[in-house]
Every structure is written in structure tokens, then in C-alpha cells.
Protein backbone atom coordinates (compact mmCIF):
# COMPACT_ATOMS: atom_id res chain seq x y z
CA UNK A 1 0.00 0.00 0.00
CA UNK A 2 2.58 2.56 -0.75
CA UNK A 3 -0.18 5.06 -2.31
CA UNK A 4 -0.86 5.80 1.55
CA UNK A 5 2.61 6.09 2.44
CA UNK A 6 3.15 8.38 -0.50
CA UNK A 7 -0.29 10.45 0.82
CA UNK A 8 0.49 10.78 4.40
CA UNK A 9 4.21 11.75 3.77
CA UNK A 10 3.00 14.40 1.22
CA UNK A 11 0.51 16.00 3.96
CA UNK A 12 1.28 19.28 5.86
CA UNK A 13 4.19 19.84 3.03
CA UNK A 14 4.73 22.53 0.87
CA UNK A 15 5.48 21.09 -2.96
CA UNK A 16 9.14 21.66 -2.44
CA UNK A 17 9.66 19.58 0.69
CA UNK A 18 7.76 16.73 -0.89
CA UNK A 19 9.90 14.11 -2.73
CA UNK A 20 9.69 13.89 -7.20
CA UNK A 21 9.04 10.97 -7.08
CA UNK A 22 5.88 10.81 -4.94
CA UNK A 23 2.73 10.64 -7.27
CA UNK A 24 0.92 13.33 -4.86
CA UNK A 25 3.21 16.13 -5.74
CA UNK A 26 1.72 15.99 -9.01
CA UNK A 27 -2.07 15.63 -7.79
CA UNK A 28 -1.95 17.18 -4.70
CA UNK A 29 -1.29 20.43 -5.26
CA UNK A 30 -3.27 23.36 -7.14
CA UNK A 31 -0.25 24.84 -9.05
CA UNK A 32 2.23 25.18 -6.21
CA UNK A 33 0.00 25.64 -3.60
CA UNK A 34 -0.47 23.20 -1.24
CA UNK A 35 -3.95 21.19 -0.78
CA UNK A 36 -3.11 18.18 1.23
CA UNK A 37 -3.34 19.63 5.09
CA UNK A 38 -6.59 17.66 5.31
CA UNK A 39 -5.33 14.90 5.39
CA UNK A 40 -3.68 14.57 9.47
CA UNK A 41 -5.99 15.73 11.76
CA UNK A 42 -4.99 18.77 13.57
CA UNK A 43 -3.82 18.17 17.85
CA UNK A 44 -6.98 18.75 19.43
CA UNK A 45 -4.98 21.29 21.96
CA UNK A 46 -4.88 23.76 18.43
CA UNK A 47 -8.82 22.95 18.16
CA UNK A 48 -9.04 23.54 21.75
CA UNK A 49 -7.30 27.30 22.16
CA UNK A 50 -9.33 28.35 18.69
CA UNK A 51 -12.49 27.56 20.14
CA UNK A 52 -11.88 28.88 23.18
CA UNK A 53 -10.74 32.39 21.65
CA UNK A 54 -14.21 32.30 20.08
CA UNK A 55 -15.94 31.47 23.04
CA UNK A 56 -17.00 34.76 24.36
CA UNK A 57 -18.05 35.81 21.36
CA UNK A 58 -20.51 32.99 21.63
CA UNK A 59 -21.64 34.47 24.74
CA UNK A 60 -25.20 35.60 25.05
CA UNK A 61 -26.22 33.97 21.74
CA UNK A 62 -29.14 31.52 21.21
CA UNK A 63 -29.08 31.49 17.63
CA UNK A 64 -25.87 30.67 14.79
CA UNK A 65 -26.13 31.05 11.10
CA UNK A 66 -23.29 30.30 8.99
CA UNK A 67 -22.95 31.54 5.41
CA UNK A 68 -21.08 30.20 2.61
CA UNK A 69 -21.05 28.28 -0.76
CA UNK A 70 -19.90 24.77 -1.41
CA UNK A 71 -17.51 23.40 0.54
CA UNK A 72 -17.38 26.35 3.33
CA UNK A 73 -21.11 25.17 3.86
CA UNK A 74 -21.86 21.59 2.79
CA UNK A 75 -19.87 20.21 5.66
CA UNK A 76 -22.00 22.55 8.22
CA UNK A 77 -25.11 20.90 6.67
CA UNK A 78 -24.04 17.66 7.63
CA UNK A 79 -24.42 18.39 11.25
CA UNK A 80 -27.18 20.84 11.41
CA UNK A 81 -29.91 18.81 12.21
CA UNK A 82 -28.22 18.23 15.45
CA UNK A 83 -28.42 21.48 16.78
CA UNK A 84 -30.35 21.33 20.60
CA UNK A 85 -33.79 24.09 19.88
CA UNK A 86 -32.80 24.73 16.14
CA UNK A 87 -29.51 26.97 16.76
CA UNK A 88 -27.41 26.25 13.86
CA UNK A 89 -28.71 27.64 10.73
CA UNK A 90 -26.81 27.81 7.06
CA UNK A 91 -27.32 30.35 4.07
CA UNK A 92 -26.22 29.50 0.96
CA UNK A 93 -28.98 31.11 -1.32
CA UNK A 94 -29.35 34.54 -3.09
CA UNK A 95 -33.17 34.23 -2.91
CA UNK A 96 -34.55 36.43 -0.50
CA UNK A 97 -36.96 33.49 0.50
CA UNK A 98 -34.20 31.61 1.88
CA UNK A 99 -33.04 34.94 4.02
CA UNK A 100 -36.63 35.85 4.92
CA UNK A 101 -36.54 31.84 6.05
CA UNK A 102 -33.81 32.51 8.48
CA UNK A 103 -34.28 35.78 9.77
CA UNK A 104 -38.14 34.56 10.87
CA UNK A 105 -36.37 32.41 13.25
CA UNK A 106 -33.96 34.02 15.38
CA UNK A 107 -34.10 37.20 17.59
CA UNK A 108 -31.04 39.57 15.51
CA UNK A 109 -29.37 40.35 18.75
CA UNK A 110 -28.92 37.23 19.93
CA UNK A 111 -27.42 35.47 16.41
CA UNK A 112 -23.85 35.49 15.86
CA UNK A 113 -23.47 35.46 11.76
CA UNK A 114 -20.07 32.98 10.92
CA UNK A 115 -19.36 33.83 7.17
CA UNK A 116 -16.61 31.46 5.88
CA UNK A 117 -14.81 32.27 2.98
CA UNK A 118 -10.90 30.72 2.33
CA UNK A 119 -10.04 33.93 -0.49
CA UNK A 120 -12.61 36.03 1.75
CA UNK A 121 -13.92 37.33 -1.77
CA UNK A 122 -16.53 34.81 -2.59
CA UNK A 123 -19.03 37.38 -4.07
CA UNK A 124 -22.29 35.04 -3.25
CA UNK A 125 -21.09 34.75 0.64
CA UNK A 126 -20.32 38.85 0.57
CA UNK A 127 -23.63 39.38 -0.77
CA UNK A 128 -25.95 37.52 1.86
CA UNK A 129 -23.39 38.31 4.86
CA UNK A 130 -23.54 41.94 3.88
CA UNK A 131 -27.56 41.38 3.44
CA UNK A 132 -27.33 39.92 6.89
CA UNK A 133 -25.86 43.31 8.09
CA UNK A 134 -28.55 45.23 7.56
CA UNK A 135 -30.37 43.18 10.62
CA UNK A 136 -27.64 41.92 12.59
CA UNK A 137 -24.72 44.53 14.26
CA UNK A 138 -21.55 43.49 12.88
CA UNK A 139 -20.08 43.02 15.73
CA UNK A 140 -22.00 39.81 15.87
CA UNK A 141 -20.04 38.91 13.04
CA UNK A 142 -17.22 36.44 12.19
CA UNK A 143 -15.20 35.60 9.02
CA UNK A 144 -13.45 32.53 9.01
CA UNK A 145 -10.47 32.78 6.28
CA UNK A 146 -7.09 31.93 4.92
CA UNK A 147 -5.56 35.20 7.40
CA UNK A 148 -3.70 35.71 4.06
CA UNK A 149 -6.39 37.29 2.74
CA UNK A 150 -7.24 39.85 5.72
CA UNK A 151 -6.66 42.39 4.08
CA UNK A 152 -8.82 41.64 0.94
CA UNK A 153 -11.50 41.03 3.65
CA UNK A 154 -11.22 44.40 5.04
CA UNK A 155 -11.57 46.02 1.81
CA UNK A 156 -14.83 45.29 1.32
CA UNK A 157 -15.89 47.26 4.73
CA UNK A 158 -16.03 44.38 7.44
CA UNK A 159 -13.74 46.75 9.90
CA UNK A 160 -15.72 45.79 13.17
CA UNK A 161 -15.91 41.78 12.50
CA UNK A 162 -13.96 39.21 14.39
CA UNK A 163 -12.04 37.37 12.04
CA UNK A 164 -10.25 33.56 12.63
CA UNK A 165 -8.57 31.48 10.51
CA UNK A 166 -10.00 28.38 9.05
CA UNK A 167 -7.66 25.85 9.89
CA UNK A 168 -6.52 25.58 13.84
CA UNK A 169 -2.69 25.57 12.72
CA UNK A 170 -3.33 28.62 10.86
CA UNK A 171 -2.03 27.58 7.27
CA UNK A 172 -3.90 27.85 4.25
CA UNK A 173 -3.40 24.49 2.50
CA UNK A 174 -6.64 22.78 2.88
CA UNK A 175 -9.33 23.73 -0.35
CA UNK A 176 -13.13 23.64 0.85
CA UNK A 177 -14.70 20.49 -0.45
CA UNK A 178 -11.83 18.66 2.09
CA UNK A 179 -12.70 21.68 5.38
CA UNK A 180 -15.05 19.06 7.00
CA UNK A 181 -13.85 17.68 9.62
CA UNK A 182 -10.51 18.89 10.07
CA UNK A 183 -11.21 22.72 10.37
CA UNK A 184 -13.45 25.60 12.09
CA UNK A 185 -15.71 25.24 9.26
CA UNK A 186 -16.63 21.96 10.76
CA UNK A 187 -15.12 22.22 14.13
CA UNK A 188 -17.24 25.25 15.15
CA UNK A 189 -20.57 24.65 14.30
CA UNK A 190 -20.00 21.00 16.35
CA UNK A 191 -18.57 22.89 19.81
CA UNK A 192 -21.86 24.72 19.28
CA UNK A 193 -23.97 21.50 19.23
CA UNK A 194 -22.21 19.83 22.36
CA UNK A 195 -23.37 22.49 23.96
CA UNK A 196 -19.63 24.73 24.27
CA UNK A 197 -18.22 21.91 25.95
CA UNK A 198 -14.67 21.66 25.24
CA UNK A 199 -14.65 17.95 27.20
CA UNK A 200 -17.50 16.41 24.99
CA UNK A 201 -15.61 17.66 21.64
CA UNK A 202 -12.39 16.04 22.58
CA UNK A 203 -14.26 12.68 23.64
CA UNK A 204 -15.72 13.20 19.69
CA UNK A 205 -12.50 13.71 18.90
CA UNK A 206 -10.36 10.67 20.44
CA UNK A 207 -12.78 8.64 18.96
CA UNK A 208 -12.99 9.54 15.28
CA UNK A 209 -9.21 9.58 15.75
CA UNK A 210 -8.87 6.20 16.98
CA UNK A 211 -10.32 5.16 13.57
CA UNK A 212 -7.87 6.75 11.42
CA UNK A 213 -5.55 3.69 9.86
CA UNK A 214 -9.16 1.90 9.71
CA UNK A 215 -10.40 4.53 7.24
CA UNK A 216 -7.16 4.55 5.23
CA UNK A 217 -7.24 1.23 4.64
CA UNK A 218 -10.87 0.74 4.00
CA UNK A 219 -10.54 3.38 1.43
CA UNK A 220 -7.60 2.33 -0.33
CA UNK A 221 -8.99 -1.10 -0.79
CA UNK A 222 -12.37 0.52 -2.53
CA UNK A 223 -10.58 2.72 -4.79
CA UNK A 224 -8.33 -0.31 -5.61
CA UNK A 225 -11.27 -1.97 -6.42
CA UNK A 226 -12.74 0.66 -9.05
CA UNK A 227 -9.37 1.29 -10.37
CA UNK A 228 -9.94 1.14 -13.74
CA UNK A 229 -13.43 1.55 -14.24
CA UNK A 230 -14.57 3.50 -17.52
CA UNK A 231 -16.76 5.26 -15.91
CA UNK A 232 -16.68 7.21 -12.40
CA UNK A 233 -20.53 6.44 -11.47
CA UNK A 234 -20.30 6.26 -7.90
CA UNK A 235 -23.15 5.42 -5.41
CA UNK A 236 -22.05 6.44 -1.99
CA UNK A 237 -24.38 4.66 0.92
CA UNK A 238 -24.55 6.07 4.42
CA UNK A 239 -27.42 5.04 6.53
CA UNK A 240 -31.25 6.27 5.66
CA UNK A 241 -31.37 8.97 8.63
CA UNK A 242 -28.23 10.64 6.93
CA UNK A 243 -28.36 10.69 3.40
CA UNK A 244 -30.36 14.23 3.11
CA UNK A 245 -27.05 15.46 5.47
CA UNK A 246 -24.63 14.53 3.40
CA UNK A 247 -25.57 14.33 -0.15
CA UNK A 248 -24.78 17.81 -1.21
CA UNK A 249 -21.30 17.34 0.90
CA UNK A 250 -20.24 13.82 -1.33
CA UNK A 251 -21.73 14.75 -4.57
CA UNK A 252 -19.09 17.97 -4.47
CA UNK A 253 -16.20 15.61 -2.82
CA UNK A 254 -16.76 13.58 -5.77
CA UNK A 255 -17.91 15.70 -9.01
CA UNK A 256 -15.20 18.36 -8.15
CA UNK A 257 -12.44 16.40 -7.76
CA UNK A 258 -12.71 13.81 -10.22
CA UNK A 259 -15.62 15.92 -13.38
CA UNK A 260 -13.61 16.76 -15.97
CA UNK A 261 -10.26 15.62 -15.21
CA UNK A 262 -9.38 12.90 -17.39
CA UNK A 263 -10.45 12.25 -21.19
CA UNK A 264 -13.39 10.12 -21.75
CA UNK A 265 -14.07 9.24 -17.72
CA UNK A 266 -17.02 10.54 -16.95
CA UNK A 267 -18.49 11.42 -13.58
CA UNK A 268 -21.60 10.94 -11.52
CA UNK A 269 -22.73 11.06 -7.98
CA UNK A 270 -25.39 9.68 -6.91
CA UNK A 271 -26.02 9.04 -3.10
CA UNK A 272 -28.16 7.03 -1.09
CA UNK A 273 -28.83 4.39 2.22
CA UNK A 274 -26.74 1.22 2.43
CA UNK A 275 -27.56 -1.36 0.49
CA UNK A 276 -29.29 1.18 -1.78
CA UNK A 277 -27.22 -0.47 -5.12
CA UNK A 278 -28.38 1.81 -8.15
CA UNK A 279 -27.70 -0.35 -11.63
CA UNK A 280 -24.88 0.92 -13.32
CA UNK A 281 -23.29 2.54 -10.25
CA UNK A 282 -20.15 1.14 -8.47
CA UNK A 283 -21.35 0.89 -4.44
CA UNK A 284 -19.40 2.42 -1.86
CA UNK A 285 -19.54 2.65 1.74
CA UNK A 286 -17.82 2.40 5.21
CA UNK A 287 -18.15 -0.68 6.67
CA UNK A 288 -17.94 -0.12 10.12
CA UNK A 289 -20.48 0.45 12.94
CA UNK A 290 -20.56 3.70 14.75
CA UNK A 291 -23.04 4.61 17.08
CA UNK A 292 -22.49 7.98 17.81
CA UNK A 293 -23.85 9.93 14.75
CA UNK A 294 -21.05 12.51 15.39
CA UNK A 295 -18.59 10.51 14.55
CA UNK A 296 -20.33 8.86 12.18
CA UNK A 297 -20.41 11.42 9.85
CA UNK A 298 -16.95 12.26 10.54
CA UNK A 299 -15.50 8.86 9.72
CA UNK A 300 -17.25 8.99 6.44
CA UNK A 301 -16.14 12.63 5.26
CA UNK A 302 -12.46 11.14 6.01
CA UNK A 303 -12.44 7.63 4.41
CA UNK A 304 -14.47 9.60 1.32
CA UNK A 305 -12.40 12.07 1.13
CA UNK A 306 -9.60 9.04 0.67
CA UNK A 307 -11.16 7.26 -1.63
CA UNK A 308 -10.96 10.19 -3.26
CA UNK A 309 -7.32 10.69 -3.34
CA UNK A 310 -6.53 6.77 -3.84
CA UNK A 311 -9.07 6.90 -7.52
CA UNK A 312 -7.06 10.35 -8.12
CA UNK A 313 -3.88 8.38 -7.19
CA UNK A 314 -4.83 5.28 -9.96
CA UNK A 315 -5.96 7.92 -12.51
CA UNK A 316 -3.28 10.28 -12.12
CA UNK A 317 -5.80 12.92 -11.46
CA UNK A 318 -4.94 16.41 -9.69
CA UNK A 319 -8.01 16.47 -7.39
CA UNK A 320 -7.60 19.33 -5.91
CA UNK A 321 -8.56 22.27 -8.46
CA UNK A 322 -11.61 22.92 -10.14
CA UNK A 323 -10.18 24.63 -13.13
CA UNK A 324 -13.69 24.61 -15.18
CA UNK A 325 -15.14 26.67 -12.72
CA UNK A 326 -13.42 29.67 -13.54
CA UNK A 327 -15.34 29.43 -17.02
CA UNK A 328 -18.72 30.37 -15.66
CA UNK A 329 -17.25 33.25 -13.73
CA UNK A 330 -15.48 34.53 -16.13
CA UNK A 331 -18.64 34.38 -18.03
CA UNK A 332 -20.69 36.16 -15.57
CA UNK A 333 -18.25 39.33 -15.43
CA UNK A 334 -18.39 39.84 -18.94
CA UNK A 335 -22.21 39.80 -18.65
CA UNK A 336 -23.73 43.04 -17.54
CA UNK A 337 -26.90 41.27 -16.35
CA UNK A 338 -29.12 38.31 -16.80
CA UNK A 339 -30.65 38.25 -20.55
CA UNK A 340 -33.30 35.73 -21.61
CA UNK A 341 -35.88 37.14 -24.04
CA UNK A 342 -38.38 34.18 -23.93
CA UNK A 343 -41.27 33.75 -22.68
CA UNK A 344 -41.84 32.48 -19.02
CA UNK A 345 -42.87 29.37 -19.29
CA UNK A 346 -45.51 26.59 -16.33
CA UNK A 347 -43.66 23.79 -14.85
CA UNK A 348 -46.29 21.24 -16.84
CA UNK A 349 -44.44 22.79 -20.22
CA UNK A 350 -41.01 22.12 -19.56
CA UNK A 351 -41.06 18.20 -20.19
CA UNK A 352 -42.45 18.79 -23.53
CA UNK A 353 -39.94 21.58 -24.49
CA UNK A 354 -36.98 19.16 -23.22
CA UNK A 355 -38.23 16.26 -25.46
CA UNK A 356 -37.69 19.34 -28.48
CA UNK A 357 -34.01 19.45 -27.38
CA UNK A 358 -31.82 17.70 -30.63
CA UNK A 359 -29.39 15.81 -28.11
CA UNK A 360 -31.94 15.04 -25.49
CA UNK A 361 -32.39 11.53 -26.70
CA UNK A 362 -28.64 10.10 -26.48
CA UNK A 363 -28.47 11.60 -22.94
CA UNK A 364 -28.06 9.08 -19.56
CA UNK A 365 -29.29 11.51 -17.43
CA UNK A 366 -31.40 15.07 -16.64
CA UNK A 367 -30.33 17.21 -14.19
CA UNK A 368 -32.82 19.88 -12.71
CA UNK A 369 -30.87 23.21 -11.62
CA UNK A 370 -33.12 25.46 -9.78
CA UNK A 371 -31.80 29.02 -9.18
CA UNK A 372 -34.33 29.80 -6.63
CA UNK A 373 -34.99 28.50 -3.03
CA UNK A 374 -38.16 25.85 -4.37
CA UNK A 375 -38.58 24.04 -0.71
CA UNK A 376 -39.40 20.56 -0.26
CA UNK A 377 -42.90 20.63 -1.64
CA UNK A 378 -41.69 21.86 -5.25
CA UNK A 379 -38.36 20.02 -5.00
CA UNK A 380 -40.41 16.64 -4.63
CA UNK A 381 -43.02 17.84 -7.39
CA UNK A 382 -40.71 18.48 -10.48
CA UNK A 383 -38.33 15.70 -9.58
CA UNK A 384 -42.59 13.52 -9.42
CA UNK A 385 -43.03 15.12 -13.21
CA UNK A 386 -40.04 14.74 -14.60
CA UNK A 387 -39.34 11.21 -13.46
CA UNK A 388 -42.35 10.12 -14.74
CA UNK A 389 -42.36 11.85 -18.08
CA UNK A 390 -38.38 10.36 -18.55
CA UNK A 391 -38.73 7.00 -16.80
CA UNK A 392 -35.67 5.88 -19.11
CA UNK A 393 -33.49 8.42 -17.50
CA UNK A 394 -31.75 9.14 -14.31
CA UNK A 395 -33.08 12.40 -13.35
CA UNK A 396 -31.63 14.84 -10.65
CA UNK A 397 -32.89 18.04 -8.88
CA UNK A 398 -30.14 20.31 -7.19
CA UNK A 399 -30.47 24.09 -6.42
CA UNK A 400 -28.80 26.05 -8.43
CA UNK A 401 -26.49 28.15 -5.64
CA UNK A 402 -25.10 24.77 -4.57
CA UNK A 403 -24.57 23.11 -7.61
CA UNK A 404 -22.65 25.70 -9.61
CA UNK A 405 -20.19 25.12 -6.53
CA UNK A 406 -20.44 21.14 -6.45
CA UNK A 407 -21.36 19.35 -10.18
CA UNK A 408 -20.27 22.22 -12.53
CA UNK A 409 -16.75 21.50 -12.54
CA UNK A 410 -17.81 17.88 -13.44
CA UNK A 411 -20.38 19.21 -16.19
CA UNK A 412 -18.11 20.96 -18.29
CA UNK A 413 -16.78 17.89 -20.38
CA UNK A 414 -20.09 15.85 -19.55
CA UNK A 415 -21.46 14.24 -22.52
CA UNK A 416 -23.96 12.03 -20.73
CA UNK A 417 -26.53 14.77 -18.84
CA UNK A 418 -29.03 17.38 -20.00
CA UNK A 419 -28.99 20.16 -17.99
CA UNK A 420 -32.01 21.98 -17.55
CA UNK A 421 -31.17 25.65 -16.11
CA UNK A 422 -34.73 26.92 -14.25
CA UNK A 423 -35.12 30.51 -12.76
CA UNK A 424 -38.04 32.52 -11.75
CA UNK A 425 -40.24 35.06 -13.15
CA UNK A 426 -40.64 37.06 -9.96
CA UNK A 427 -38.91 36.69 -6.94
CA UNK A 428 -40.51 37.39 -3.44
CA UNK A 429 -39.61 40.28 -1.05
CA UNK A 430 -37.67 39.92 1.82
CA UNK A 431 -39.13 43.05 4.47
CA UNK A 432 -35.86 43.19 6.18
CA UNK A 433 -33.65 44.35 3.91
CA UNK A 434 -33.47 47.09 1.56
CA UNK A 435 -34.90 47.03 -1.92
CA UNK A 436 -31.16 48.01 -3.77
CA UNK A 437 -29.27 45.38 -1.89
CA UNK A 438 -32.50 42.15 -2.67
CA UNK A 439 -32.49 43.54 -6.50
CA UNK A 440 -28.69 43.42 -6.02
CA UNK A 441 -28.84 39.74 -5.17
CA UNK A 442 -31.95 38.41 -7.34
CA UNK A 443 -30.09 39.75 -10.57
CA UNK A 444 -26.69 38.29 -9.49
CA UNK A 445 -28.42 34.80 -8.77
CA UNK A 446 -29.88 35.56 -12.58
CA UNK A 447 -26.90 36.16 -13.99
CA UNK A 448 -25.12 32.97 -12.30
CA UNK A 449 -27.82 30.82 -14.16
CA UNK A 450 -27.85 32.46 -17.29
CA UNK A 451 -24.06 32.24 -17.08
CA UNK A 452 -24.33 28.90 -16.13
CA UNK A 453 -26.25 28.32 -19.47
CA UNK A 454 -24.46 29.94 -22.26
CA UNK A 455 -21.16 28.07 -21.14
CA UNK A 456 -23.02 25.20 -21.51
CA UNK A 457 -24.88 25.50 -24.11
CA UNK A 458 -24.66 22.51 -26.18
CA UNK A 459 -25.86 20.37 -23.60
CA UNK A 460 -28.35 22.57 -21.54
CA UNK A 461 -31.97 24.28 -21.81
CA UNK A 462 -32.95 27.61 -19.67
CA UNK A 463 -36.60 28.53 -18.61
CA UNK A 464 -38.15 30.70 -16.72
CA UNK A 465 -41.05 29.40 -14.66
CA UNK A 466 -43.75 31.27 -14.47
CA UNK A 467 -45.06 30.61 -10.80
CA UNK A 468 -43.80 28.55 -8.36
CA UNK A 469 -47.05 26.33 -7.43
């Protein structure tokens, strides 16, 4: 098993203190930075001072919403749910339904806001945290970033918030889709949960450490096993009760690391309970019992995350980068605003239309990207209608904010999916914040999609949906 020797003795490294002839120095690294601190877990007396610096600013507070986009969030929603009276909230959407969602919950002055961003620039993150302002004091703020970047940070007004790094030793080598569990992206919102308890987090701790050369190994042997599949059409299983928690976290592990990397493999993600085989899709799970849910999820970030690295290792892929994404960005500042001059169309339409699509019939797979915040109801009726008008097809619903962050990377070379871009006619009102600054975030969220579209284009169809029910 020298791939893990080669991975743990590449960890914590900068490229020119690892060795030429280890494979990771190749697929490890973004360019010459460094990506591979996620891989040993930090001494829990580094976790312990950070948290304990941020303690009295937790002090007084009842409710915590964290902001972010992909991987500064998806590990956060993992762990939610476990949040004693509803305290730990996440914003990830532009929609001012999603912020009128959150701020009906919690009393203003007693919410501390944690915005996480690595570069600190992230423009969806700015947007909502500085939507966020208009309610909450920002004193009640903190930004968790790369320090690096405190001075970018500052730039954009945030004088009075408290700002930590990410990563308990302080560096900057660990990208977001790998945060979860090793950093304060992870390691915050969980000292919240416990209840501030420093002694329950390191009992948490000790034990998803004792499982460490388990989850190595376990994960090595998988990605041995798919080694040279043609395709990259993984099924991850984690039990029933936590596959809403961390389907949005693997799907990103996954499509960003591996979409796009390598000619002709293509890659899909598609998650669900144990035993929960899906024909075509290679099966993979953690076979090992853990009762604590905590840790549960945990272990399974880690031995994904290498799996991950071992496939990457076999394929000689750099899994670290997302180099597509840049395309939809760039796409996005070189667009004023959003522009779509047809009609709005009902939800009952938009099978019909797709069938009208001259590459829909070769296509695997549809994938349904909503650029709005639909909520259960609506997610669970389009992905009813669509199933049942395509029965031959795999068919996916994501929302839009998370999945230009998670499966667009992986989209960009995709030959096998039809993408199906949705937005909405009108948007509702959120009474909290001004006008300027919910116009300044509906048009952004339109322009992300209709970015999203034209670079795309080939393989992808754009409504807008009339009403939402």
C-alpha cells in the first residue's frame, strides 16, 4: 500500500519539501499551492485554544447562522440537524426566500453570523453576509479565512468583524470540499452543538481519531477496487437517517475532484442508504459500525475524502482544483446582467420543451438546476413530473447556488446529462432588507444561471417558470 505512504508523507508539506518521485506532488497540489493539510488531523490542543478564543463571542447567543457556498457550507449541513432548539442555521442562497426563512427564526441580537470564505472574496457569501448586516450589528459577526487574505476582507468594509482562521494551525493548504472535519468550518458549528463543551468535543475527537488507519485502509482497498473503471458512477451509501445530510457534501467531494479531469471518464454522484445499489453505479460505503452519529459522519467525510485521493492516485488525477469553474465566472463578469428574451414558461411545459431538445435523446441523465430557493414541496413535485415523463433516465434536482459550486466542474466535459437551467419570473420580497441590496442579489443569482447556461450550451436548456405552485 505505498499510495498511503506516498499520501500521508505528502501532507502538511509545501510542494518543495515533498519528494519527485511521490505521485501526490503531481495531484496534490493546485499549481504550487499546497492542498493536502486535510489529510492529518490537527492536535486537538490547536482545536481547543481556537475555540476557546471564540468562546466569548458565543456568549449571550441563542441562535448561529453560517454563510457560505460549497464546501465552506456543505460540511455545516451535515451536522445541522443536530443542533439542541434549532440553533445552527446555514445560508447559501441569493433568494430572499431563503433569508426571509432565516431571519423569521432568530431574535437579531442574539445570532452570531459565521461567514466562511478561504479567499474572503466569494461574491455570493459577501452578498448575503452583507444582506445579513442590515439586521444583525456586525459586531456579531465572524469571518473565518485563509488570514492571508485579511486584508482583501477588510476592503470590502467588514472593519468591526472578528475574524479567525480556518484551519486551527493557521495555514492555508486545505481547499473547501476537504474543510469538513478537520477545520473551524466543521469544528465550530459542532462545539456549538455539544453544547460549548470543550470535554465532549475532545471525547468526539479521540474517537474519530482512533479510527484513522481503519479509514485509510478501507478506502484504499475501494478505490483499488474501481481502479480502472470506464466510468466514475459512484453510489455512496450512508445510513437512511443521513443521506439528506450529506448528499450535497459527497456529490461535491466527488464531481469536483474527479468531473472533468481525465479524457473520456465521466463522472456521476449519486447518493443514497446502504444497500441502496443503483444499476450501473459502483457501491461504496464504510463498513464499520458507529453509534455515535457525530462521529459517524466524521469517519465517512475522512475515508471519502480518501477514496478520493486513492481513484485520483490510480488515474493520475490532480483532485484538488476545479479549473472549469473559472469558465462560468469569467462568463458572468463579462455579462452586464441576466438576458433571456423568452417567454416564461408553467412547470407542466417544460417536459415537452426538453423532449424538443436535438441531443436530449442520447443523454443518460437530466439534471434539474433550480436558481431559486423551491422548498421541499416543489423540490419533490418536479423531480414527481419529470421522473415520470423520462422514466428511461436518471433524473436529478439540485439548487442552483449549490450546484454551480459542487457538479459544474464535473459538467463541463459531460457528454452524458441534459442540464435543464430553471429561474423565476418574480422573486418574493424579503421586508428586512433594503430594496437596492434584494435587487442586487436576485439579478446576481440571474446572472449565475444564465451564465451557467451559455457556457453550456450545447448540452443545456434555460426557462423561466412562471409561478412557483
Amino acid at each position: 500500500m505505498e499510495a498511503i505512504n506516498y499520501l500521508l508523507s505528502a501532507a502538511g508539506r509545501d510542494k518543495k519539501d515533498v519528494a519527485s518521485d511521490n505521485p501526490f506532488i503531481n495531484i496534490g497540489f493546485d499549481e504550487n499551492n499546497a492542498r493536502l493539510g486535510w489529510v492529518n488531523p490537527p492536535d486537538f490542543s490547536l482545536i481547543s485554544e481556537e475555540v476557546r478564543r471564540i468562546l466569548p463571542l458565543l456568549e449571550g447567543k441563542k441562535f448561529f447562522v453560517f454563510v457560505g457556498m460549497g464546501g465552506s457550507i456543505n460540511g455545516i449541513k451535515s451536522i445541522a440537524s443536530f443542533s439542541p432548539e434549532k440553533a445552527v442555521y446555514t445560508l447559501d442562497s441569493l433568494d430572499p426566500s431563503a433569508l426571509s426563512e432565516v431571519l423569521n427564526s432568530i431574535e437579531p441580537d442574539k445570532t452570531l453570523v459565521v461567514a466562511v470564505s478561504k479567499s474572503s472574496t466569494t461574491k455570493e457569501t459577501q452578498l448575503i453576509a452583507k444582506s445579513l448586516k442590515q439586521v444583525i450589528s456586525e459586531e456579531n459577526f465572524v469571518w473565518l479565512i485563509d488570514l492571508e487574505n485579511k486584508e482583501r476582507l477588510l476592503s470590502f468594509g467588514w472593519k468591526d468583524a472578528n475574524i479567525f482562521p480556518i484551519q486551527p494551525d493557521g495555514r492555508g493548504d486545505i481547499g473547501g470540499r476537504f474543510s469538513s472535519p478537520h477545520t473551524l468550518i466543521f469544528l465550530l458549528p459542532l462545539f456549538i452543538i455539544v453544547g460549548r463543551d470543550t470535554g465532549r468535543l475532545k471525547n468526539i475527537w479521540d474517537e474519530y481519531l482512533s479510527l484513522q488507519e481503519f479509514l485509510l485502509k478501507g478506502a484504499y482497498d475501494l478505490a483499488d477496487k474501481y481502479r480502472e473503471a470506464d466510468k466514475a458512477y459512484f453510489n455512496p451509501q450512508v445510513k437512511e437517517d443521513f443521506k439528506n445530510n450529506l448528499r450535497g457534501w459527497l456529490v461535491q467531494l466527488l464531481n469536483e475532484s474527479l468531473g472533468s479531469k481525465k479524457q473520456g471518464l465521466a463522472v456521476k454522484t449519486l447518493v443514497s442508504g446502504l444497500n441502496g445499489d443503483e444499476k450501473g453505479f459502483f457501491s461504496l460505503r464504510l463498513d464499520k459500525e458507529i453509534e455515535n452519529p457525530l462521529v459517524y459522519i466524521m469517519a465517512n467525510m475522512y475515508f471519502f475524502q480518501c477514496f478520493t485521493a486513492f481513484y485520483a492516485y490510480f488515474n493520475n488525477i490532480v483532485f484538488v482544483n476545479q479549473p472549469y469553474v473559472e469558465v462560468y465566472k469569467k462568463a458572468m463578469r463579462s455579462q452586464q446582467a441576466y438576458s433571456e428574451n423568452k417567454p416564461p414558461v408553467f412547470l407542466q411545459d417544460i417536459p415537452g420543451i426538453i423532449k424538443e431538445n436535438p441531443g436530449f435523446s442520447s443523454k443518460k441523465f437530466i439534471e434539474i438546476i433550480l436558481y431559486f430557493s423551491p422548498g421541499q414541496g416543489f423540490v419533490e413535485k418536479i423531480s414527481s413530473l419529470m421522473t415520470e415523463e423520462f422514466s428511461d433516465k436518471k433524473v436529478f434536482v439540485f439548487i442552483g447556488s449549490d450546484w454551480n459550486h459542487h457538479s459544474y466542474q464535473a459538467a463541463f466535459k459531460s457528454e452524458d446529462t441534459l442540464y435543464v437551467i430553471v429561474c423565476l419570473e418574480q422573486y418574493k420580497n424579503c421586508p428586512y432588507i433594503s430594496r437596492d441590496i434584494i435587487q442586487d442579489n436576485i439579478n446576481t443569482l440571474k446572472t449565475i444561471s444564465f451564465a451557467t447556461f451559455s457556457t453550456l450550451k450545447s448540452k443545456a436548456v434555460f426557462f423561466t417558470l412562471k409561478t412557483l405552485l
